[in-house]
N, C-alpha and C. Protein backbone atom coordinates (compact mmCIF):
# COMPACT_ATOMS: atom_id res chain seq x y z
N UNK A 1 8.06 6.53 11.21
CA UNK A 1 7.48 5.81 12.32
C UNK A 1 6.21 5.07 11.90
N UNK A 2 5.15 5.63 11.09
CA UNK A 2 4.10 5.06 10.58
C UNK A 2 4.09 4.08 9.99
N UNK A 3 5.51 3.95 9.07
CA UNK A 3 5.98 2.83 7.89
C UNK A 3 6.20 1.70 9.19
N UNK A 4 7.05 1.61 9.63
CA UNK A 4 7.37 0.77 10.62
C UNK A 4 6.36 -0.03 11.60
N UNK A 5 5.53 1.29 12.07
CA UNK A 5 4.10 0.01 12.74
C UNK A 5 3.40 -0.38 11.80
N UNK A 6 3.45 -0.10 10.55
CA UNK A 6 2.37 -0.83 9.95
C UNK A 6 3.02 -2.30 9.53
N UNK A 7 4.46 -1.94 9.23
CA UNK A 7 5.26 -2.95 9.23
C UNK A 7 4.83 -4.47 10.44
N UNK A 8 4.88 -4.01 11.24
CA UNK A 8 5.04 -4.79 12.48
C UNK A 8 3.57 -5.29 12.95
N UNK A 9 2.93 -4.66 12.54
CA UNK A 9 1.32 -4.90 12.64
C UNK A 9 0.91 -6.23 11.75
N UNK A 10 1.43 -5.95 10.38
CA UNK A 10 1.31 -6.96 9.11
C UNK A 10 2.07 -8.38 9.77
N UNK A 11 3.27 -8.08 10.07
CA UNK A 11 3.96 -9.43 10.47
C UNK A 11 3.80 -9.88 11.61
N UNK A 12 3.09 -9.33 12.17
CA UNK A 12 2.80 -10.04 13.66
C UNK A 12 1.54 -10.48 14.17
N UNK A 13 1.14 -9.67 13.12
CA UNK A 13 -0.62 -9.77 13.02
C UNK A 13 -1.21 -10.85 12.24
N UNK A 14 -0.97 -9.86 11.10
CA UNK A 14 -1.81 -10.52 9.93
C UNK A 14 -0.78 -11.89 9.16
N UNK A 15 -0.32 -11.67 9.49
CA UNK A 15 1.24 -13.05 8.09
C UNK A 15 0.77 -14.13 9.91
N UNK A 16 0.52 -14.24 11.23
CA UNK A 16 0.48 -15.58 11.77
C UNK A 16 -1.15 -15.76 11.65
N UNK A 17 -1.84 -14.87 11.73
CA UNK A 17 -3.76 -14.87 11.56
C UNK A 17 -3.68 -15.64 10.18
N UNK A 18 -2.98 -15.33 9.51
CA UNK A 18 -3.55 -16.17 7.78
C UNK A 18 -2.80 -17.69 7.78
N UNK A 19 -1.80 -17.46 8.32
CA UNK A 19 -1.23 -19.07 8.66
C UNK A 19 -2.36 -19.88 8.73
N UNK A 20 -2.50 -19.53 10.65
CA UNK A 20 -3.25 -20.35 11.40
C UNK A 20 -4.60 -20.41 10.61
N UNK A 21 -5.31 -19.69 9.62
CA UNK A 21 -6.38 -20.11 9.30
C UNK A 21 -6.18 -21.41 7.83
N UNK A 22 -5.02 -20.99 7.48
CA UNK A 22 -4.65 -22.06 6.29
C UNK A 22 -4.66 -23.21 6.78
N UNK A 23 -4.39 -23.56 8.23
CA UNK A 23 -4.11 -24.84 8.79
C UNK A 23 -5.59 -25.52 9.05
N UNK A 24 -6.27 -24.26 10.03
CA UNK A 24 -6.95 -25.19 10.11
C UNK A 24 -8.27 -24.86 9.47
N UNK A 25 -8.75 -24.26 8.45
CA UNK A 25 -9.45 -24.26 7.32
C UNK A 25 -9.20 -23.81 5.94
N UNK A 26 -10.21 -24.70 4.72
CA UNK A 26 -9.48 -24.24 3.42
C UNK A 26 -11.01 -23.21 2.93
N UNK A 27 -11.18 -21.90 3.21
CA UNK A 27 -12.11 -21.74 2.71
C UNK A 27 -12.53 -21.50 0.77
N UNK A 28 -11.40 -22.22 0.25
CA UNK A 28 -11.92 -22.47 -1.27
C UNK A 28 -11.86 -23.77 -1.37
N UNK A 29 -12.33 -24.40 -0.58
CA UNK A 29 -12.35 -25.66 -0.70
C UNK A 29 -11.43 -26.74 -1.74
N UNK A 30 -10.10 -26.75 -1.53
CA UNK A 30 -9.24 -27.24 -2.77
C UNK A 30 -8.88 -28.22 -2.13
N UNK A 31 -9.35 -28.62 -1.22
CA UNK A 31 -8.77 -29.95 -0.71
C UNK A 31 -8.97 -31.73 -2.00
N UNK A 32 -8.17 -32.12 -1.84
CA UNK A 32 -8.64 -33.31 -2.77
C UNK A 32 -8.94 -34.68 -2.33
N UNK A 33 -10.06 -34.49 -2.84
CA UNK A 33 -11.47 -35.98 -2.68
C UNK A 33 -11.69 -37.07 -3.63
N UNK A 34 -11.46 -38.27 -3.12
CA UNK A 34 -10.75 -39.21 -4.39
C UNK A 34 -12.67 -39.47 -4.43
N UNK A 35 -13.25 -39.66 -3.81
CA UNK A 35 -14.14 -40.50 -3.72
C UNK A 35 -15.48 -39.23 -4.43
N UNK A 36 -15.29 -37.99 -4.87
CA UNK A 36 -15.65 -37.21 -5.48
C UNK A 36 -16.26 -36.87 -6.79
N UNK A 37 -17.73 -37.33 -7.28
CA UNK A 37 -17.94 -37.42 -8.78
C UNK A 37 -17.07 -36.14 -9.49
N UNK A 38 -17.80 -34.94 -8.85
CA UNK A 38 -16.96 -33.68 -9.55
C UNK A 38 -16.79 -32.94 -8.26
N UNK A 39 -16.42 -31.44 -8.72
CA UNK A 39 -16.32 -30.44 -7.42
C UNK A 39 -17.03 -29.24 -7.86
N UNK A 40 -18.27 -29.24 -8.28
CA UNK A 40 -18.72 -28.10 -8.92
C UNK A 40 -20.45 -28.26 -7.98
N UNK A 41 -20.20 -26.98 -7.48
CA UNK A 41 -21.29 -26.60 -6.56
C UNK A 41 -22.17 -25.55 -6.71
N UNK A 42 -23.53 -26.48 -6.54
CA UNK A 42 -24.77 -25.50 -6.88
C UNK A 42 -25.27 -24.42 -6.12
N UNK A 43 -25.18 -23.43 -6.57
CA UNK A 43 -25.65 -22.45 -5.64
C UNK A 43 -27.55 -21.81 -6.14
N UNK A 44 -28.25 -21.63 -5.48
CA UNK A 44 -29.19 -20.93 -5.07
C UNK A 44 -29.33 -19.26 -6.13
N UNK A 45 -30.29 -19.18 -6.88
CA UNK A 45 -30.12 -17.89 -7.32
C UNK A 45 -30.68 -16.67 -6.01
N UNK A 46 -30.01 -15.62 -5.56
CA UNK A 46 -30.51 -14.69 -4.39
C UNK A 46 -31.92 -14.56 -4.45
N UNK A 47 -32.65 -14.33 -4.03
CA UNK A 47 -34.15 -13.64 -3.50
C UNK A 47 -35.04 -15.17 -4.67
N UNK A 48 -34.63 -16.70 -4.15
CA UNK A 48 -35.36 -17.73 -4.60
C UNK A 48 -35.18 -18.34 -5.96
N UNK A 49 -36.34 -19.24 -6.09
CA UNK A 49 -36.06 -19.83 -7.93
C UNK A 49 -36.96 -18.62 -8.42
N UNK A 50 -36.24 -19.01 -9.78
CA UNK A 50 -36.56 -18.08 -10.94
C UNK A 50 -37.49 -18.86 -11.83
């Protein structure tokens, strides 16, 4: 019985929640940008500059 709701939980749950977020966001940003020098993004070292 346990196998089965978890079953049904995953596919009803989680497999349409990850869809719908593929649609309408890419959070690794892989979308492609013609107008784009590069795709490499600066991040901030934690607790300020060094």
């Amino acid at each position: 019985m346990r196998n089965s709701s978890l079953w049904l939980l995953y596919f009803l749950v989680f497999s349409p929640l990850s869809l719908l977020v593929r649609l309408f966001h890419d959070p690794l940003r892989r979308r492609w940008d013609p107008s784009a020098a590069h795709y490499w993004h600066y991040h901030r070292p934690p607790g300020g500059e060094r």
